[in-house]
Protein backbone atom coordinates (compact mmCIF):
# COMPACT_ATOMS: atom_id res chain seq x y z
CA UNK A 1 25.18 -27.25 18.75
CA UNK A 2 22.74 -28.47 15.98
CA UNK A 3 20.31 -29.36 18.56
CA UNK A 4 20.48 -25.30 19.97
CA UNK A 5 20.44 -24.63 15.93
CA UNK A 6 17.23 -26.72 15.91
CA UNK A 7 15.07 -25.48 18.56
CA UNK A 8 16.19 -21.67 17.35
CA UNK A 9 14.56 -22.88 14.11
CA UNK A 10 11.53 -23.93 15.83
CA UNK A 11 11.16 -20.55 17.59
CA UNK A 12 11.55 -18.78 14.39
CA UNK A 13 8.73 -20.64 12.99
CA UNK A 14 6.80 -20.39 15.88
CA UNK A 15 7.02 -16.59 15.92
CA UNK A 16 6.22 -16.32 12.19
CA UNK A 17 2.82 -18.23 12.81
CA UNK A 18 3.20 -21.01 10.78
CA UNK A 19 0.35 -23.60 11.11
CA UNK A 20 -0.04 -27.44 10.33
CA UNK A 21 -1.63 -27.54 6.71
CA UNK A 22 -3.34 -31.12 6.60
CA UNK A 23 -6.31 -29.99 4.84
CA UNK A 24 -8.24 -26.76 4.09
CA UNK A 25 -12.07 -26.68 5.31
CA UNK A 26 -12.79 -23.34 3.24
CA UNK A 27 -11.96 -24.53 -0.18
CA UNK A 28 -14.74 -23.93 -2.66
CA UNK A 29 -14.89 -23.87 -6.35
CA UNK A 30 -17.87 -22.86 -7.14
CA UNK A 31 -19.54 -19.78 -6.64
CA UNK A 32 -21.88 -19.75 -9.83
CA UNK A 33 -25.14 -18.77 -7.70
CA UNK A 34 -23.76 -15.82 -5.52
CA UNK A 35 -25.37 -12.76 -6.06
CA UNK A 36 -23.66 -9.84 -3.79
CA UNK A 37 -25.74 -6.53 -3.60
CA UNK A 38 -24.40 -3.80 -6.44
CA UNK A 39 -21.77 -0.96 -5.28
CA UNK A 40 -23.54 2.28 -4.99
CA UNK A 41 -21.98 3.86 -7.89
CA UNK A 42 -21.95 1.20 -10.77
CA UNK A 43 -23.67 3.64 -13.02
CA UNK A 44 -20.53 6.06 -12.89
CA UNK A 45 -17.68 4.06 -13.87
CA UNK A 46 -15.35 5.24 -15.67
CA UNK A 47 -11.77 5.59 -16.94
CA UNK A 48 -10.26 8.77 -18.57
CA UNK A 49 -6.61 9.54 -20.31
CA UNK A 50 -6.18 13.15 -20.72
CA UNK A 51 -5.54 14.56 -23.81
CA UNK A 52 -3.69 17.46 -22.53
CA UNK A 53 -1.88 16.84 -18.91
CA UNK A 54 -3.49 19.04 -16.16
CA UNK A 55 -0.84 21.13 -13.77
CA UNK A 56 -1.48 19.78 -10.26
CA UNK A 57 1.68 21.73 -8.73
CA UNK A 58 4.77 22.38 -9.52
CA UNK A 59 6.02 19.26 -9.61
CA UNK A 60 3.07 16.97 -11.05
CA UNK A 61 0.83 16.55 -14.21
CA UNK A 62 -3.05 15.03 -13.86
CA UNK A 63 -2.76 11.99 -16.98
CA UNK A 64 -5.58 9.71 -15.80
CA UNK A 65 -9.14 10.26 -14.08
CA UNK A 66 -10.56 7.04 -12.66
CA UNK A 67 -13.93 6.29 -10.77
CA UNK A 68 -15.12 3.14 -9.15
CA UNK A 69 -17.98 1.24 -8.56
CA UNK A 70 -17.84 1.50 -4.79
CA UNK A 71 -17.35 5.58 -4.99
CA UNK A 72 -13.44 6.10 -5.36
CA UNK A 73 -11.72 8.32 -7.53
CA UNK A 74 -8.21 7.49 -8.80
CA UNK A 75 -6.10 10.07 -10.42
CA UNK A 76 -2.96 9.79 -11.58
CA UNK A 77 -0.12 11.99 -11.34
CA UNK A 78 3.20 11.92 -13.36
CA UNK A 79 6.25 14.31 -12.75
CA UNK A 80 6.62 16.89 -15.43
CA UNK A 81 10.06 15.48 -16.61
CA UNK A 82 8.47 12.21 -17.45
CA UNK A 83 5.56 13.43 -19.82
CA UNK A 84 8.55 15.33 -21.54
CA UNK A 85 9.95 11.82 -22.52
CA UNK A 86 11.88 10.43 -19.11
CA UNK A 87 10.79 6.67 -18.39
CA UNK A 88 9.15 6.38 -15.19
CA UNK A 89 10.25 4.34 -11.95
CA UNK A 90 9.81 2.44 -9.38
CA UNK A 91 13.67 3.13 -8.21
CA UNK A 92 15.00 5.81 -6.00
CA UNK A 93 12.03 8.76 -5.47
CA UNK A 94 9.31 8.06 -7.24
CA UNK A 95 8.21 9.86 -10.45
CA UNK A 96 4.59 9.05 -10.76
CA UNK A 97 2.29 8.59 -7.69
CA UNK A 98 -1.59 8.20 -7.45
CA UNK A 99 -4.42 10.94 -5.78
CA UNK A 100 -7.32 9.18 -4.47
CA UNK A 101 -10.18 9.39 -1.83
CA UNK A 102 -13.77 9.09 -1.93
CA UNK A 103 -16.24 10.61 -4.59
CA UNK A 104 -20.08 11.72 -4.64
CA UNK A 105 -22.12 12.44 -7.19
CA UNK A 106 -23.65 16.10 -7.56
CA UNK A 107 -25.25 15.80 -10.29
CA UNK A 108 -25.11 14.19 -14.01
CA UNK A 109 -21.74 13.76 -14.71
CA UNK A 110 -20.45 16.05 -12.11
CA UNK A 111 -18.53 14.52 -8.97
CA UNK A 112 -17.83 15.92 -5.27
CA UNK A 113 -14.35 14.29 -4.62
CA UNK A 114 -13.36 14.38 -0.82
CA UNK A 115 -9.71 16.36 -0.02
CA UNK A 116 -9.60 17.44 -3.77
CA UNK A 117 -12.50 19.77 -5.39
CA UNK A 118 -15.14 18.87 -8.11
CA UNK A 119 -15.18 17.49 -11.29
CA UNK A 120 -16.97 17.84 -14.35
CA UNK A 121 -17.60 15.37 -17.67
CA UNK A 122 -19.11 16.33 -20.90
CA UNK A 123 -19.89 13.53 -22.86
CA UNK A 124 -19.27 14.66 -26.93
CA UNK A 125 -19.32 11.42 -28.48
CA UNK A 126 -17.04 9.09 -27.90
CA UNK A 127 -14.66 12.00 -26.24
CA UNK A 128 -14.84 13.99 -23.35
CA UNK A 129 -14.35 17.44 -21.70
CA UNK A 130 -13.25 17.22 -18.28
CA UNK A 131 -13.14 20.23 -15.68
CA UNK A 132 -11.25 20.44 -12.83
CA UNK A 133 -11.81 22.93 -9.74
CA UNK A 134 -9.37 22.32 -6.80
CA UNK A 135 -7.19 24.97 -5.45
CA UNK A 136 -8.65 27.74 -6.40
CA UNK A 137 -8.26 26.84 -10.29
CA UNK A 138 -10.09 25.86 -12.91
CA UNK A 139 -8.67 23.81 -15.58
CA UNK A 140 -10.36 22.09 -18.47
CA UNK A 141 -8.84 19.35 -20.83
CA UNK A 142 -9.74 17.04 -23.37
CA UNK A 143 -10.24 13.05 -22.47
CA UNK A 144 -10.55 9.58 -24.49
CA UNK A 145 -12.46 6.58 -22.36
CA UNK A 146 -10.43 4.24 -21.86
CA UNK A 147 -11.90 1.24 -22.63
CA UNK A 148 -11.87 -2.52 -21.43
CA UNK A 149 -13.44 -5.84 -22.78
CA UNK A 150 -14.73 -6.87 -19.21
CA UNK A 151 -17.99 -8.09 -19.95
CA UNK A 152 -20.98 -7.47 -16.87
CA UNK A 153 -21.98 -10.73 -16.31
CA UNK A 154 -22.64 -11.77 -12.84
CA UNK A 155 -19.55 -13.10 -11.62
CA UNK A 156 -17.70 -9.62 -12.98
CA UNK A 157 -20.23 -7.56 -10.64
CA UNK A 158 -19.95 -9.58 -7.82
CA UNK A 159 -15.74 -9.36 -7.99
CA UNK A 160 -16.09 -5.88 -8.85
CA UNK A 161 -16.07 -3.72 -5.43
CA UNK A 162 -13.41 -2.38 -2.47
CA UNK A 163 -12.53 -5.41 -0.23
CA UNK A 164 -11.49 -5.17 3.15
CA UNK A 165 -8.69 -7.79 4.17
CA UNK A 166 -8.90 -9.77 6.98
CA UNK A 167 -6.33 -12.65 6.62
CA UNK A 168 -3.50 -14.08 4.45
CA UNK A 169 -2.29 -17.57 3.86
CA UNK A 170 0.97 -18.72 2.25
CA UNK A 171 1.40 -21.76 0.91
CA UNK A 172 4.75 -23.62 -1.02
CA UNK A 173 4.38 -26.73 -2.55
CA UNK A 174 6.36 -29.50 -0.70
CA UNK A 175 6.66 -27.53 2.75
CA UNK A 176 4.58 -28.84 5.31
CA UNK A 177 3.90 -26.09 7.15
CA UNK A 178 1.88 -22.62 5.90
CA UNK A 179 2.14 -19.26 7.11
CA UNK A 180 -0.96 -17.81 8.73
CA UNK A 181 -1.67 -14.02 9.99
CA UNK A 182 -4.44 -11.33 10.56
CA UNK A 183 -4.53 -8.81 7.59
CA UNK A 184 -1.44 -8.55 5.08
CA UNK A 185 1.70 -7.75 5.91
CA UNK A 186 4.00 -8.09 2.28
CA UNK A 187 6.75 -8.18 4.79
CA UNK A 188 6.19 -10.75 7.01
CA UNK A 189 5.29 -12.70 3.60
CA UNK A 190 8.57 -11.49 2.61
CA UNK A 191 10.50 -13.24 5.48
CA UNK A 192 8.73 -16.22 5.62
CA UNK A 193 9.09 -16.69 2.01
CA UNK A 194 12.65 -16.04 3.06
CA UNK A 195 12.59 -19.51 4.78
CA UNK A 196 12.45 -21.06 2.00
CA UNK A 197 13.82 -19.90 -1.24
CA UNK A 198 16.35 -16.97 -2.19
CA UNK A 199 14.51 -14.13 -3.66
CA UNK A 200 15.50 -10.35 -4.30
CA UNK A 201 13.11 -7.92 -3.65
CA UNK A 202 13.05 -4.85 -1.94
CA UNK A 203 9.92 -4.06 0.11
CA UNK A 204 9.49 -0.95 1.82
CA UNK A 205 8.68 -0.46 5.81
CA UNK A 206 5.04 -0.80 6.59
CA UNK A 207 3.80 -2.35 3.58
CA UNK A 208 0.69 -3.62 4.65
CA UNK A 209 -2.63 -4.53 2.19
CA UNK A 210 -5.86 -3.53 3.92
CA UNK A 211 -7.87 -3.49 0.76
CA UNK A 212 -8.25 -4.09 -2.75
CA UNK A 213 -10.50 -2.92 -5.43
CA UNK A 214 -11.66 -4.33 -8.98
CA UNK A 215 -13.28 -2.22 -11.66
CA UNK A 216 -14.84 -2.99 -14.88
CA UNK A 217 -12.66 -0.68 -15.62
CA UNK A 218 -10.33 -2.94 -15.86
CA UNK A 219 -8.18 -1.82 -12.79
CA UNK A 220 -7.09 -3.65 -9.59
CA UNK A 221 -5.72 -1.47 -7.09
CA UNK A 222 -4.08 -2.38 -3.68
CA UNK A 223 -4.59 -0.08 -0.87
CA UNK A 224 -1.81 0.29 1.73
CA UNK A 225 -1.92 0.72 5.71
CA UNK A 226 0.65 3.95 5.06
CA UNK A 227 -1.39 5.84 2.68
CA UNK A 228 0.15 4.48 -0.82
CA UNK A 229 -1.97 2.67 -3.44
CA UNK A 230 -0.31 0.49 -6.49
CA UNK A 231 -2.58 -0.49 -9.37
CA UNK A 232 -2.74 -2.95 -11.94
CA UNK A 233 -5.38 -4.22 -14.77
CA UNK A 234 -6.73 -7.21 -14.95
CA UNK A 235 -9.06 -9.48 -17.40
CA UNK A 236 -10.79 -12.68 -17.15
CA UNK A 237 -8.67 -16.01 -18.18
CA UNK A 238 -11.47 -18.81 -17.17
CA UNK A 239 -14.12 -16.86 -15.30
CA UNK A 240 -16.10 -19.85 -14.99
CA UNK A 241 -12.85 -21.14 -12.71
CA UNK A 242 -12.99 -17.55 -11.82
CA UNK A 243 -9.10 -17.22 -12.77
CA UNK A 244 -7.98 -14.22 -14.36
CA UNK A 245 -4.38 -12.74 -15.34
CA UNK A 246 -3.14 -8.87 -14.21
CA UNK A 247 -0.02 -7.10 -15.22
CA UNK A 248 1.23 -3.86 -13.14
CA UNK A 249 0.77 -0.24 -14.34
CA UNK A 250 4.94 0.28 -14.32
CA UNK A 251 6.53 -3.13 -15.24
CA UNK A 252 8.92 -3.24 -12.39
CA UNK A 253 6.50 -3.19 -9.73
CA UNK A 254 5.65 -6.01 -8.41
CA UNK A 255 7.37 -8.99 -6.51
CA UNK A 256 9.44 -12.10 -8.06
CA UNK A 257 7.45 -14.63 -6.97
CA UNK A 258 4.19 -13.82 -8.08
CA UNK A 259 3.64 -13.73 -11.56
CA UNK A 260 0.43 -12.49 -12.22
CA UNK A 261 -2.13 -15.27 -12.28
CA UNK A 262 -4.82 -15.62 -9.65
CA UNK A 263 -8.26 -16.72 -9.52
CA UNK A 264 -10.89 -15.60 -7.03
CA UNK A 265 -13.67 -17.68 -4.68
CA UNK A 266 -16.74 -15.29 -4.09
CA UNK A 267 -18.64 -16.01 -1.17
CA UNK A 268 -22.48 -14.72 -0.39
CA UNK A 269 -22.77 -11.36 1.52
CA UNK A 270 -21.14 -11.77 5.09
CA UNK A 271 -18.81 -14.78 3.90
CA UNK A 272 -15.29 -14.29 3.17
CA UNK A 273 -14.21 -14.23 -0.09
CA UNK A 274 -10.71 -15.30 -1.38
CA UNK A 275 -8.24 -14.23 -3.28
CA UNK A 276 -5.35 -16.73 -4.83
CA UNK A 277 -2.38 -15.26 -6.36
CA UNK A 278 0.17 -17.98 -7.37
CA UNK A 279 3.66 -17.88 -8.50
CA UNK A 280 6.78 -19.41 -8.35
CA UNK A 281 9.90 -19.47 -5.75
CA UNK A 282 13.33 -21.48 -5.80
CA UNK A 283 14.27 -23.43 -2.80
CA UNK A 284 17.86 -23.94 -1.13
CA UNK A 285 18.09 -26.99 -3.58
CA UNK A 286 17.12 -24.83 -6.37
CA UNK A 287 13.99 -26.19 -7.34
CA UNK A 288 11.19 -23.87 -8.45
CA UNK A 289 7.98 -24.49 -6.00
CA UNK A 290 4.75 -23.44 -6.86
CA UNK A 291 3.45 -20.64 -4.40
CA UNK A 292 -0.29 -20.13 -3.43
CA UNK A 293 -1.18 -16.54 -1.18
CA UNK A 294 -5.02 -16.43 -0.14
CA UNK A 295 -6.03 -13.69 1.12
CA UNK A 296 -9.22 -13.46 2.75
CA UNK A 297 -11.37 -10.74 2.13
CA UNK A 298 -14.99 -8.99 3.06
């Protein structure tokens, strides 16, 4: 019986991927010299609040008009109910969600955004007048920049762009074994994860990363295989160790065992890059284990 219990454990880990972890031939900690080439849109970053919410439909509100660097705009849309004073979720059906697809520029301060319309800024010191043609409608509001302390140094350019995932890595302290796949798949995480400590979260079917984008706006934003996007902001702890700290834009998203530090290894155009989050799980003793996921990106 235990040897049957044995060799079904061996299959399991077999089938999850796991992989020998003697040493680790990509480490590098220093990526003071890498110079990647500048996202087409640098010049248009920004990051609005609206003054007055924007009707979207019947059901949603416009609050928030992002753009990126690498020519994405982000908006973001809160149910009516909330704005009126109702705490947003994470629980049951959402009650905020995020609009977003790629942008062009038509002009000065006027943007082409794909599957939505056009937008207009009007720059009036240190405010702005933003209007909105989608739908047939034209609505104008007032807008405040939103504004981080994200210096542009180097280092901040060079993390600054959309990355495209190619692999993840999970590593626990004091197992000797790591789990290994193509891409990002939060659930297989999840059940590996699983092997080894008891943890709580609830992760939705088909919750896979294929990219993620950092702003000097401040924002980090994961992009799902499904459609869905989740965003945080982030700032600079020890950018010379290129570690950094982010917290989520609704405080119960997220997953227990990160706990938002990571630290980034940029890599010269064509190299991957990686991406270290780190946190904290509890094994079947009940000992916390620090947690390293590296995920590879381009």
């Amino acid at each position: 019986m235990k040897k049957n219990l044995l060799l079904l454990a061996m299959l399991a880990f077999t089938a999850l991927g796991f992989t020998a972890c003697n040493s680790d031939k990509d480490e590098e900690t220093s990526d003071e010299n890498v110079v990647l080439p500048t996202p087409e849109y640098k010049a248009e970053v920004i990051k609005l609040s609206f003054v007055q919410a924007a009707e979207y439909d019947e059901q949603y509100n416009i609050t928030q008009l992002e753009l990126t660097e690498s020519g994405t705009y982000i908006f973001k849309l809160e149910k009516k109910q909330d704005i009126a004073g109702v705490k947003a979720t994470r629980a049951g059906i959402s009650s905020y969600k995020y609009l977003f697809d790629s942008y062009t520029k038509m002009g000065t301060l006027s943007y082409k955004l794909q599957g939505f319309g056009t937008v207009i800024l009007e720059k009036n010191g240190d405010k702005y007048t933003v209007t909105l043609s989608f739908g047939g409608k034209t609505i104008t509001v007032d807008a405040t920049a939103i504004i981080n302390s994200i210096a542009n140094d180097q280092k901040t350019l060079n993390l600054c762009r959309k990355w495209t995932v190619v692999s993840t890595r999970v590593q626990i302290e004091g197992v000797s074994a790591f789990y290994n796949e193509t891409g990002c798949n939060i659930n297989s995480i999840l059940e590996y994860i699983k092997q080894h400590a008891q943890i709580t979260d609830v992760v939705e079917a088909n919750q896979v990363v294929t990219g993620i984008e950092f702003s000097t706006n401040g924002s980090f934003s994961l992009y799902y295989a499904n459609g869905d996007i989740d965003k945080s902001t982030w700032q600079w702890v020890d950018q010379k160790k290129g570690s950094f700290s982010y917290k989520w834009d609704f405080s119960d998203m997220g997953y227990s065992f990160v706990n938002g530090q990571a630290s980034v290894v940029l890599k010269a155009a064509g190299k991957e890059s990686q991406l270290k989050l780190a946190g904290t799980v509890k094994n079947n003793k009940g000992e916390n284990k620090p947690i390293t996921i590296t995920v590879n990106m381009k």
